[in-house]
PDB file of N, CA and C in Angstrom:
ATOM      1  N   UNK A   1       0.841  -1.179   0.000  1.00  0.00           N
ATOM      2  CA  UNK A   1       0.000   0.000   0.000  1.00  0.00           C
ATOM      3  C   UNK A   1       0.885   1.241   0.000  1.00  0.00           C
ATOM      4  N   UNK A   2       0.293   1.864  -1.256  1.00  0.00           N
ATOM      5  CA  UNK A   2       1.163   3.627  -0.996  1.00  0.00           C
ATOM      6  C   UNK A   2       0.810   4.824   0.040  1.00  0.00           C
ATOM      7  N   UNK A   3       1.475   5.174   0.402  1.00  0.00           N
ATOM      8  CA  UNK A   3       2.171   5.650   1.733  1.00  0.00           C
ATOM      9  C   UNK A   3       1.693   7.327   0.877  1.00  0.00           C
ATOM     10  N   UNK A   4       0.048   7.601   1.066  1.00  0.00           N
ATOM     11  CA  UNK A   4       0.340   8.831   0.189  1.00  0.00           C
ATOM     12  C   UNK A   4      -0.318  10.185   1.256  1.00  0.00           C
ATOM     13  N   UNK A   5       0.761  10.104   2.379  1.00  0.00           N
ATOM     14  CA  UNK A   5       1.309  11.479   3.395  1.00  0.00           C
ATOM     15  C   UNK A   5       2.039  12.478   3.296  1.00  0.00           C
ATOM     16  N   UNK A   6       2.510  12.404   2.143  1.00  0.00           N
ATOM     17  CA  UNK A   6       3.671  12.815   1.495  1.00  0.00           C
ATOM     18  C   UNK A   6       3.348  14.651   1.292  1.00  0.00           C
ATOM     19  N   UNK A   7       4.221  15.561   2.094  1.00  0.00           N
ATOM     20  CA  UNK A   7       3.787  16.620   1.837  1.00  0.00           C
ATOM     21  C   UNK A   7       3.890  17.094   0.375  1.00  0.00           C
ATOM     22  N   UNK A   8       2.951  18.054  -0.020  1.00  0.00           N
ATOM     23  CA  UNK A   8       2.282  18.145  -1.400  1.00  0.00           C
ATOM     24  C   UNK A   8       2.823  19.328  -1.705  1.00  0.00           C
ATOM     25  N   UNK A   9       3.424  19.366  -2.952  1.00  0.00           N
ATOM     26  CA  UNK A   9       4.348  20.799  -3.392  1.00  0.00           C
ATOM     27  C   UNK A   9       3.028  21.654  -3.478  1.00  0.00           C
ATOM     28  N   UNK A  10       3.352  23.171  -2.712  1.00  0.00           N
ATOM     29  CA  UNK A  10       2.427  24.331  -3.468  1.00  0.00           C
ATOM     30  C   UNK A  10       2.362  24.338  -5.104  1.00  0.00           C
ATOM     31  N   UNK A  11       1.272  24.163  -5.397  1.00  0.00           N
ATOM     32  CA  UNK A  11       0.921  24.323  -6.803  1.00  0.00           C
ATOM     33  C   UNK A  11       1.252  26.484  -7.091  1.00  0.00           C
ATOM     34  N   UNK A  12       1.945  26.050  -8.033  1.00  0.00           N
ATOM     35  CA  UNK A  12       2.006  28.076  -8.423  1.00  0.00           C
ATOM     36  C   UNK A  12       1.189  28.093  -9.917  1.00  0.00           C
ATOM     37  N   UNK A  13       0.678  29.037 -10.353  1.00  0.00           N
ATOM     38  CA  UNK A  13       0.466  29.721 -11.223  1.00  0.00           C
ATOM     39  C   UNK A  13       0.829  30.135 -12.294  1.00  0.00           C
ATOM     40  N   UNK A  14       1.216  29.797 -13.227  1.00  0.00           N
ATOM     41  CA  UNK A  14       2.459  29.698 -14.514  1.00  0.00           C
ATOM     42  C   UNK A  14       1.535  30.143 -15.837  1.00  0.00           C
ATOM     43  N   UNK A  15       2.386  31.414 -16.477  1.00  0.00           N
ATOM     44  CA  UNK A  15       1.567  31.896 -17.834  1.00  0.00           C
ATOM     45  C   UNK A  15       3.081  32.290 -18.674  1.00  0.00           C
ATOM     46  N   UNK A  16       2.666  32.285 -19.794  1.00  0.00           N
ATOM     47  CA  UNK A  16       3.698  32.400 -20.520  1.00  0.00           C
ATOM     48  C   UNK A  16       2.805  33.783 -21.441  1.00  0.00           C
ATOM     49  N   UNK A  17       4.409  34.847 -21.524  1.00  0.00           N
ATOM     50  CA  UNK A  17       4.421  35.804 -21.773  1.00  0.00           C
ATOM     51  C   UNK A  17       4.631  35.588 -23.591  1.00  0.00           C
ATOM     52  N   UNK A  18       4.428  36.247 -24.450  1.00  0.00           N
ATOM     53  CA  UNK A  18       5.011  35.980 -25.645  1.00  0.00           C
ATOM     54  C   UNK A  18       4.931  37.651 -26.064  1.00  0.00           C
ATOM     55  N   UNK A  19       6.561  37.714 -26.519  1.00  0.00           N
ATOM     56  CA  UNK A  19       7.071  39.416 -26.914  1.00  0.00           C
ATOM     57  C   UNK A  19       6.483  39.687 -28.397  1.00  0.00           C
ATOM     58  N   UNK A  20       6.946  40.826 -28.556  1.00  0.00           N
ATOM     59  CA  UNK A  20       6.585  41.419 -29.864  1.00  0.00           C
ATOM     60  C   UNK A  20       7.240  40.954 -30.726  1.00  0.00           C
ATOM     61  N   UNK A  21       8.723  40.271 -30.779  1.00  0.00           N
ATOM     62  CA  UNK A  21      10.105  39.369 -31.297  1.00  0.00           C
ATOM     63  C   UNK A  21       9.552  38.090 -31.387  1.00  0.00           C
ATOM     64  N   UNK A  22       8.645  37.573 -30.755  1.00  0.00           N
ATOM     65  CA  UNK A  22       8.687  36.200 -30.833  1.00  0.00           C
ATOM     66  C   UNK A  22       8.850  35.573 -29.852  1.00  0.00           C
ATOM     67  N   UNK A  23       9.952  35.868 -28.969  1.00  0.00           N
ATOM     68  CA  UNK A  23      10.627  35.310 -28.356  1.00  0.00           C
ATOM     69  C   UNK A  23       9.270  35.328 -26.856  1.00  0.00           C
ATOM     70  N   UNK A  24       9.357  33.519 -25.656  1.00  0.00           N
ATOM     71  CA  UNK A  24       8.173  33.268 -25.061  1.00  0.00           C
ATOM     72  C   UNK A  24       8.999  33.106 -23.566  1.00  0.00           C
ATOM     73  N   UNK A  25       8.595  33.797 -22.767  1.00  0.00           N
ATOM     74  CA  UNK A  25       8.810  33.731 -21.672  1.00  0.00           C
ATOM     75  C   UNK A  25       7.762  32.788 -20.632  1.00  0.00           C
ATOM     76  N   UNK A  26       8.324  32.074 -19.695  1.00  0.00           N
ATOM     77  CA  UNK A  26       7.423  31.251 -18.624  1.00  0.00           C
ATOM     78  C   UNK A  26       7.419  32.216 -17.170  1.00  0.00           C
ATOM     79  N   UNK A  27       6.633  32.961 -16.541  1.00  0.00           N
ATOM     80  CA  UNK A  27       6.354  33.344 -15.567  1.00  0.00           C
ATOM     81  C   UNK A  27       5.691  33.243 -14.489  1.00  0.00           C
ATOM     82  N   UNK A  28       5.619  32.799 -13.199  1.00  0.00           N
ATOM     83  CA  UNK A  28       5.302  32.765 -12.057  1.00  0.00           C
ATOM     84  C   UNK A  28       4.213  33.787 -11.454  1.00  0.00           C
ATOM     85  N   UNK A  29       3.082  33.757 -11.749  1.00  0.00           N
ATOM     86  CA  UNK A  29       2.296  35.032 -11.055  1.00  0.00           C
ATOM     87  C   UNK A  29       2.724  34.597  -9.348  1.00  0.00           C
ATOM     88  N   UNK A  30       2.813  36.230  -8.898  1.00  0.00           N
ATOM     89  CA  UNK A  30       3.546  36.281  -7.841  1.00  0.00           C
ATOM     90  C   UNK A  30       2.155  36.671  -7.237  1.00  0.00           C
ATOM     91  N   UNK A  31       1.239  37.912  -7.706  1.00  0.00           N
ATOM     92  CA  UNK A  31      -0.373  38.130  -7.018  1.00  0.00           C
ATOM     93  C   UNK A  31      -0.710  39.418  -8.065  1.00  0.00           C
ATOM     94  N   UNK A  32      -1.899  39.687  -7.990  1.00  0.00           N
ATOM     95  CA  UNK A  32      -2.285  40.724  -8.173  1.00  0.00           C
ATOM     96  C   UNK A  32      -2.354  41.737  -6.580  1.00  0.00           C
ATOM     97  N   UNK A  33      -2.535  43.125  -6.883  1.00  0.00           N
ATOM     98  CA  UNK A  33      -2.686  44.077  -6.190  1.00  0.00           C
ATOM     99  C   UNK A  33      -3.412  44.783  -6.975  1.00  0.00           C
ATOM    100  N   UNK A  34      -3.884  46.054  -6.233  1.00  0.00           N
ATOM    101  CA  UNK A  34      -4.443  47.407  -6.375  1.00  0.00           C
ATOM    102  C   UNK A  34      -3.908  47.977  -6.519  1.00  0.00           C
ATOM    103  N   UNK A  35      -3.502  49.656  -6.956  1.00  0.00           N
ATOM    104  CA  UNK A  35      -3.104  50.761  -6.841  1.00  0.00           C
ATOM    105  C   UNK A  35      -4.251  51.576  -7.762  1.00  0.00           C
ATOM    106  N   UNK A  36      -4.422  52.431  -6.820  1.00  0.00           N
ATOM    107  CA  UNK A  36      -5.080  53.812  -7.160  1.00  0.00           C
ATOM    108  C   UNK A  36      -6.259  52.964  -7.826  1.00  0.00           C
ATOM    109  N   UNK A  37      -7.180  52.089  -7.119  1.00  0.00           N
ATOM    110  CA  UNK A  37      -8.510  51.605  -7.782  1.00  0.00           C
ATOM    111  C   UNK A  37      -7.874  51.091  -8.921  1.00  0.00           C
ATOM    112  N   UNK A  38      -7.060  50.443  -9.560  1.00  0.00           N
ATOM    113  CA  UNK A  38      -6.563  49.885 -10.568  1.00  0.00           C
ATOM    114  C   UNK A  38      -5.666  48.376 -10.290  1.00  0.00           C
ATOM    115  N   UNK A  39      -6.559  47.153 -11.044  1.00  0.00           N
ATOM    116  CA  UNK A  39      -5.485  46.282 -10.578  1.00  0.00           C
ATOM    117  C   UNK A  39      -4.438  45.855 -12.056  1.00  0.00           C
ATOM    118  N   UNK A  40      -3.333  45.314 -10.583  1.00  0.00           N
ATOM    119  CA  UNK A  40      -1.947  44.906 -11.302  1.00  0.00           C
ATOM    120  C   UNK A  40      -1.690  43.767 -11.264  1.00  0.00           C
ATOM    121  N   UNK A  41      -0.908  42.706 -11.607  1.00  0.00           N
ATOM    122  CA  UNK A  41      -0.092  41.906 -11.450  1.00  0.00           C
ATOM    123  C   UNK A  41       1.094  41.600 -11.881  1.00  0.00           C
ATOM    124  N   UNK A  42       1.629  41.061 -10.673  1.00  0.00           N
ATOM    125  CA  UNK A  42       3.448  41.200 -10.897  1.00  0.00           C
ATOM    126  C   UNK A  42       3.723  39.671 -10.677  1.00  0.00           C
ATOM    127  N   UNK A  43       4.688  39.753 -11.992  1.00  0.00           N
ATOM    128  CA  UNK A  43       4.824  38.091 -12.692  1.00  0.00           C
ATOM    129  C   UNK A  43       6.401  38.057 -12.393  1.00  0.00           C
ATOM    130  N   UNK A  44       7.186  36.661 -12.209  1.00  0.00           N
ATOM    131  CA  UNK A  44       8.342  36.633 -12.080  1.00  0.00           C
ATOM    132  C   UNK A  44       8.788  35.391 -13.092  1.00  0.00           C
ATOM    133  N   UNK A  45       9.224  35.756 -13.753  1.00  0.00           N
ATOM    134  CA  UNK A  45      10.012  34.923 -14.900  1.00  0.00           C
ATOM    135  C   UNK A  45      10.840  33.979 -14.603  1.00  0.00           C
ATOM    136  N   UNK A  46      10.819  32.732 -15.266  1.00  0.00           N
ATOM    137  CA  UNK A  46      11.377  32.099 -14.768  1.00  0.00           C
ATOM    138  C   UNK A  46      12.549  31.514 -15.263  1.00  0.00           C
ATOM    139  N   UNK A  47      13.501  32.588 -15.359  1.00  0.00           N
ATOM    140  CA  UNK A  47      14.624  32.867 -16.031  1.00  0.00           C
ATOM    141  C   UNK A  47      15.971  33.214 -15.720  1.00  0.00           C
ATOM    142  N   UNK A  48      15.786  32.566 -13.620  1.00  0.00           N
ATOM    143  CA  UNK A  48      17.086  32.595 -12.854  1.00  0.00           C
ATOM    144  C   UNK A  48      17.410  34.336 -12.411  1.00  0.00           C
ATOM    145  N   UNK A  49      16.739  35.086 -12.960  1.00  0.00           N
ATOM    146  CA  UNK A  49      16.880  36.402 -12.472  1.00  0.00           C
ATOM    147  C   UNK A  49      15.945  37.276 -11.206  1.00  0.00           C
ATOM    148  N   UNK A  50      16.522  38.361 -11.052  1.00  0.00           N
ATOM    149  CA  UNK A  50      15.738  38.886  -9.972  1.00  0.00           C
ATOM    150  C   UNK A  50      14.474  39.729 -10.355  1.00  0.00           C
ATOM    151  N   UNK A  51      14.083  39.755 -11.625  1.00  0.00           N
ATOM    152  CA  UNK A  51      13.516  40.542 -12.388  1.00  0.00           C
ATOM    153  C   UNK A  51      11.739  40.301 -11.909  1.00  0.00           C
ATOM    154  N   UNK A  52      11.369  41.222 -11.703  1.00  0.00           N
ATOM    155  CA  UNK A  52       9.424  41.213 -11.520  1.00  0.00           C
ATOM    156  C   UNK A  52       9.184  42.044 -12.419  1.00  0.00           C
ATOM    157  N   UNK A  53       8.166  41.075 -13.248  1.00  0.00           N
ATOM    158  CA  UNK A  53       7.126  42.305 -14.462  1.00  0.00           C
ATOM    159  C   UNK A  53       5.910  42.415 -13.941  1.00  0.00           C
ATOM    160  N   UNK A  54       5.789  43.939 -13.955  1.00  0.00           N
ATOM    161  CA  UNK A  54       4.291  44.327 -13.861  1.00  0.00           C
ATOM    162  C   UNK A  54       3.320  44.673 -15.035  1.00  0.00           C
ATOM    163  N   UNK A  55       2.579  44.532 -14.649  1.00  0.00           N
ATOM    164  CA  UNK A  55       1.117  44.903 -16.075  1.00  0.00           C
ATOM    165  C   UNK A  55      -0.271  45.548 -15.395  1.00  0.00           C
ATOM    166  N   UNK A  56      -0.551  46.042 -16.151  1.00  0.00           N
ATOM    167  CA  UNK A  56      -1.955  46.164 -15.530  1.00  0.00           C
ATOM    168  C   UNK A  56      -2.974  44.470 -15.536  1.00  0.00           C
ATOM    169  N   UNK A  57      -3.907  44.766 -15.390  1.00  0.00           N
ATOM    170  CA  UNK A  57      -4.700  43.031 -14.993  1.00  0.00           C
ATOM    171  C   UNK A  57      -5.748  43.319 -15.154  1.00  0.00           C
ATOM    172  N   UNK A  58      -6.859  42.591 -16.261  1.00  0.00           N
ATOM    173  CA  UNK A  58      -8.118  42.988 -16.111  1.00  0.00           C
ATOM    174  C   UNK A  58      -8.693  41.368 -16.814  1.00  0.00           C
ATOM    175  N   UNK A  59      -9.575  41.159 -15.520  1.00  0.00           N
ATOM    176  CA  UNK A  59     -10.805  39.855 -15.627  1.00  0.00           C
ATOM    177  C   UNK A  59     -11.383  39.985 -16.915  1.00  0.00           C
ATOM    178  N   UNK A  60     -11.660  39.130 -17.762  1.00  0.00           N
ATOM    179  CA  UNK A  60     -12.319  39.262 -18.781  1.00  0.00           C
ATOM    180  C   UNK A  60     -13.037  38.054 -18.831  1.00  0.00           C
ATOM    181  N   UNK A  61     -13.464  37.175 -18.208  1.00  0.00           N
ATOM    182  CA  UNK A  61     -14.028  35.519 -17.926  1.00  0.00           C
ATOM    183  C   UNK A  61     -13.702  35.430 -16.866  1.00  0.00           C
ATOM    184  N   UNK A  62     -14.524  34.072 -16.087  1.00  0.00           N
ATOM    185  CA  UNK A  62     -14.145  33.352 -15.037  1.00  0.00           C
ATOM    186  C   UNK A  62     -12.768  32.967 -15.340  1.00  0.00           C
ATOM    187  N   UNK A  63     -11.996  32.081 -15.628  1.00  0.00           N
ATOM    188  CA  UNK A  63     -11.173  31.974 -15.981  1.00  0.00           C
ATOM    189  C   UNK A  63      -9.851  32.546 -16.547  1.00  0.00           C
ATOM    190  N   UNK A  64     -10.138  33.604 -16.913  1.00  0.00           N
ATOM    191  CA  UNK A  64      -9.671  34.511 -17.817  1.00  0.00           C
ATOM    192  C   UNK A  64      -9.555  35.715 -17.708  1.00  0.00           C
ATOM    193  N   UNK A  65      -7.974  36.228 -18.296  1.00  0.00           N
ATOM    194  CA  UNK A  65      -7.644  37.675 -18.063  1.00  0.00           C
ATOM    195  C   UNK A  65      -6.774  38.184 -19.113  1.00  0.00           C
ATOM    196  N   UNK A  66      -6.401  39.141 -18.941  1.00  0.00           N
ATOM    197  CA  UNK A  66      -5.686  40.187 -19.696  1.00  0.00           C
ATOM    198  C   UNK A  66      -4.429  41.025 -19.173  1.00  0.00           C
ATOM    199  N   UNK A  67      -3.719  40.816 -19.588  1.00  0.00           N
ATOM    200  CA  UNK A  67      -2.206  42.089 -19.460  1.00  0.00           C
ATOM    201  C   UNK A  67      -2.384  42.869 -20.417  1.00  0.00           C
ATOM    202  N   UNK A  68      -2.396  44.411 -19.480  1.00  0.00           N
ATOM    203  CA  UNK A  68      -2.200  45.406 -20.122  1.00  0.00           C
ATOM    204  C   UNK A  68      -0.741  46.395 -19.970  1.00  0.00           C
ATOM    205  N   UNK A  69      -0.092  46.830 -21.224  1.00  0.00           N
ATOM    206  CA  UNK A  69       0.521  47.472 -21.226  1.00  0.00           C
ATOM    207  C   UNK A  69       0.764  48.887 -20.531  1.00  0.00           C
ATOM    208  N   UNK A  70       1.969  49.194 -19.776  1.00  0.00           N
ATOM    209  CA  UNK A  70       1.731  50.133 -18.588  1.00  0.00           C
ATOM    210  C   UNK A  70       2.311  51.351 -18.935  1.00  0.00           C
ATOM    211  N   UNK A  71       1.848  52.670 -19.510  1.00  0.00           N
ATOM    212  CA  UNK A  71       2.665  53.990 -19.445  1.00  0.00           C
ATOM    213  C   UNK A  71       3.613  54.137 -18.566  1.00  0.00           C
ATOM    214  N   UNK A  72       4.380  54.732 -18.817  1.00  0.00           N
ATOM    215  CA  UNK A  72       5.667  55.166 -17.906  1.00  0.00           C
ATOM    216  C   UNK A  72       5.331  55.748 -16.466  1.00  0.00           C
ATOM    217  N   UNK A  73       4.515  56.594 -16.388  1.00  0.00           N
ATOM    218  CA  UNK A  73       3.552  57.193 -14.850  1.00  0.00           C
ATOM    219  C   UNK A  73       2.780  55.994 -14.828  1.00  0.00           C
ATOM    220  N   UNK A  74       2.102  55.392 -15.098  1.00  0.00           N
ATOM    221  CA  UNK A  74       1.577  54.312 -14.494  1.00  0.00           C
ATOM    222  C   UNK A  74       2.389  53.035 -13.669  1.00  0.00           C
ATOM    223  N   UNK A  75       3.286  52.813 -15.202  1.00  0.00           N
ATOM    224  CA  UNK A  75       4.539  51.791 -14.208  1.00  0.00           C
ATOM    225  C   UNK A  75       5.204  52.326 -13.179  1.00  0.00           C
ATOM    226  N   UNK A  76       5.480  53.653 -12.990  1.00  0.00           N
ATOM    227  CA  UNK A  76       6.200  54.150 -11.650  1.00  0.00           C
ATOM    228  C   UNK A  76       5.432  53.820 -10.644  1.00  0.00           C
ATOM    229  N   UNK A  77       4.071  54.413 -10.426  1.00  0.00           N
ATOM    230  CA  UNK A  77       3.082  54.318  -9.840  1.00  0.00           C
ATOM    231  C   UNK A  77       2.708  52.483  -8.867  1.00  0.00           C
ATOM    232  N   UNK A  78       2.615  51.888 -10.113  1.00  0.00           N
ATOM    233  CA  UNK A  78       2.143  50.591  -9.686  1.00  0.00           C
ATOM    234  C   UNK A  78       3.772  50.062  -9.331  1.00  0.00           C
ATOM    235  N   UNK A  79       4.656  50.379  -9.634  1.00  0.00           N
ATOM    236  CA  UNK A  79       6.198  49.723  -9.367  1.00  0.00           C
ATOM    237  C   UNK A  79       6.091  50.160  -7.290  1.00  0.00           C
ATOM    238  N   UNK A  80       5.914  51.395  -7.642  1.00  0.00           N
ATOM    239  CA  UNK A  80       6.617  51.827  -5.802  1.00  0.00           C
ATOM    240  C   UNK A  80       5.429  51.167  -4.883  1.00  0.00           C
ATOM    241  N   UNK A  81       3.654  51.100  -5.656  1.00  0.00           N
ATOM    242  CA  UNK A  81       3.065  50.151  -4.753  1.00  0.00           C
ATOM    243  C   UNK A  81       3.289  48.882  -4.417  1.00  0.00           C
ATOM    244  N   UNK A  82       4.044  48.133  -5.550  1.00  0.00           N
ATOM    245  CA  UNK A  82       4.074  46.815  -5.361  1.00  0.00           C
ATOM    246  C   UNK A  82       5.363  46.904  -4.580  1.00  0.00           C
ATOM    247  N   UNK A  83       6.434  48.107  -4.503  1.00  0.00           N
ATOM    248  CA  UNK A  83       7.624  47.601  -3.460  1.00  0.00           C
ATOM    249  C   UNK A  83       7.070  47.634  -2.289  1.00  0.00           C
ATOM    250  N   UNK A  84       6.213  48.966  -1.940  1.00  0.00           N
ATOM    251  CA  UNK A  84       5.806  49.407  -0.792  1.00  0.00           C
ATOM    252  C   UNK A  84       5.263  48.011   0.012  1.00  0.00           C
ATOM    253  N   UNK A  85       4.020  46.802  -0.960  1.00  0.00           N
ATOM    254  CA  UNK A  85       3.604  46.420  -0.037  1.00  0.00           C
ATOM    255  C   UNK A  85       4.651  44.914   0.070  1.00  0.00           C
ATOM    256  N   UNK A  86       5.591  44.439  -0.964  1.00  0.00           N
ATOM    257  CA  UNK A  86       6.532  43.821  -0.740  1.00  0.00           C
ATOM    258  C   UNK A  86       7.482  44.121   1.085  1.00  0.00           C
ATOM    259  N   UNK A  87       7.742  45.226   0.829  1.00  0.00           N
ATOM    260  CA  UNK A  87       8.231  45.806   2.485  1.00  0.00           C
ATOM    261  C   UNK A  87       7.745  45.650   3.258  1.00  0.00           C
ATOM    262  N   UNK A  88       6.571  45.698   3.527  1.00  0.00           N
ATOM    263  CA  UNK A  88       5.152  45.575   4.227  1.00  0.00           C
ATOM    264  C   UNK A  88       5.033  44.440   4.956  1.00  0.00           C
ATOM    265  N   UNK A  89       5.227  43.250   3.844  1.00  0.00           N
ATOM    266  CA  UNK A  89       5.427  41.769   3.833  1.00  0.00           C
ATOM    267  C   UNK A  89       6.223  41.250   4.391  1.00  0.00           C
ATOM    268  N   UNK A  90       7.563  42.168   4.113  1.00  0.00           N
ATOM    269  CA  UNK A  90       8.803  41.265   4.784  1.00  0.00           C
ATOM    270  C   UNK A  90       8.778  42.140   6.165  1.00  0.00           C
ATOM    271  N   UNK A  91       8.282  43.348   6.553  1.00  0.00           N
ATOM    272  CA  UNK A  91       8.153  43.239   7.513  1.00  0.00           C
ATOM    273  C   UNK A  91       7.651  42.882   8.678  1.00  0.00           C
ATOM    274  N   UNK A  92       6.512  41.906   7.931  1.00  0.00           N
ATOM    275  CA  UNK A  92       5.073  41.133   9.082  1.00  0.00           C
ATOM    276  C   UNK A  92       5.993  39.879   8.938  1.00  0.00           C
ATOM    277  N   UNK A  93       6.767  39.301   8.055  1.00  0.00           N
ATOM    278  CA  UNK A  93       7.508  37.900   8.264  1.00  0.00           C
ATOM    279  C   UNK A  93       8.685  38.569   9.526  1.00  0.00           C
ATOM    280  N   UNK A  94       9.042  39.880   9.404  1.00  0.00           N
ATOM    281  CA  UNK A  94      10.430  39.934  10.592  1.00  0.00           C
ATOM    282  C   UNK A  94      10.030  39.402  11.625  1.00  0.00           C
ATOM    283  N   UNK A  95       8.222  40.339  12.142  1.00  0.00           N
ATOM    284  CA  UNK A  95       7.964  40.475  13.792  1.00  0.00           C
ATOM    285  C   UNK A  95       7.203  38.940  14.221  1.00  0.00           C
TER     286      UNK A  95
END
């Protein structure tokens, strides 16, 4: 009889990005957030680097969504929220 106690890997979230080049990236959704009544999500590639992409995020199905391309004031915007609440985070893991 199999012995099935076996702790169970977290399942993650995996979408693949595809550029304007062609070229297809595999990414890790890390979460969506808010900023300014607007949601985001920040994806991490899975490409050995330290790199997080943000996009805008919009539901379009149960199932189903959309990345949107981010203006330069927008990406600042949604960049310093997503550090802000990254900090946030590692500071509720310090205490």
């Amino acid at each position: 009889m199999a012995n099935n106690n076996r702790p169970q890997e977290e399942e993650t979230d995996v979408i693949t990005l595809e550029f304007d080049d062609g070229t297809e990236l595999e990414c890790e959704i890390m979460g969506v957030f808010d900023c300014g009544g607007k949601d985001y999500i920040a994806l991490i590639p899975n490409d050995e680097s330290d790199d997080v992409y943000i996009y805008g995020y919009n539901e379009v199905g149960e199932d189903e969504f959309e990345l949107l391309d981010l203006d330069d004031d927008e990406f600042e915007k949604a960049t310093r929220e997503f550090e802000a609440l990254m900090a946030s985070e590692e500071q509720e893991v310090q205490n």
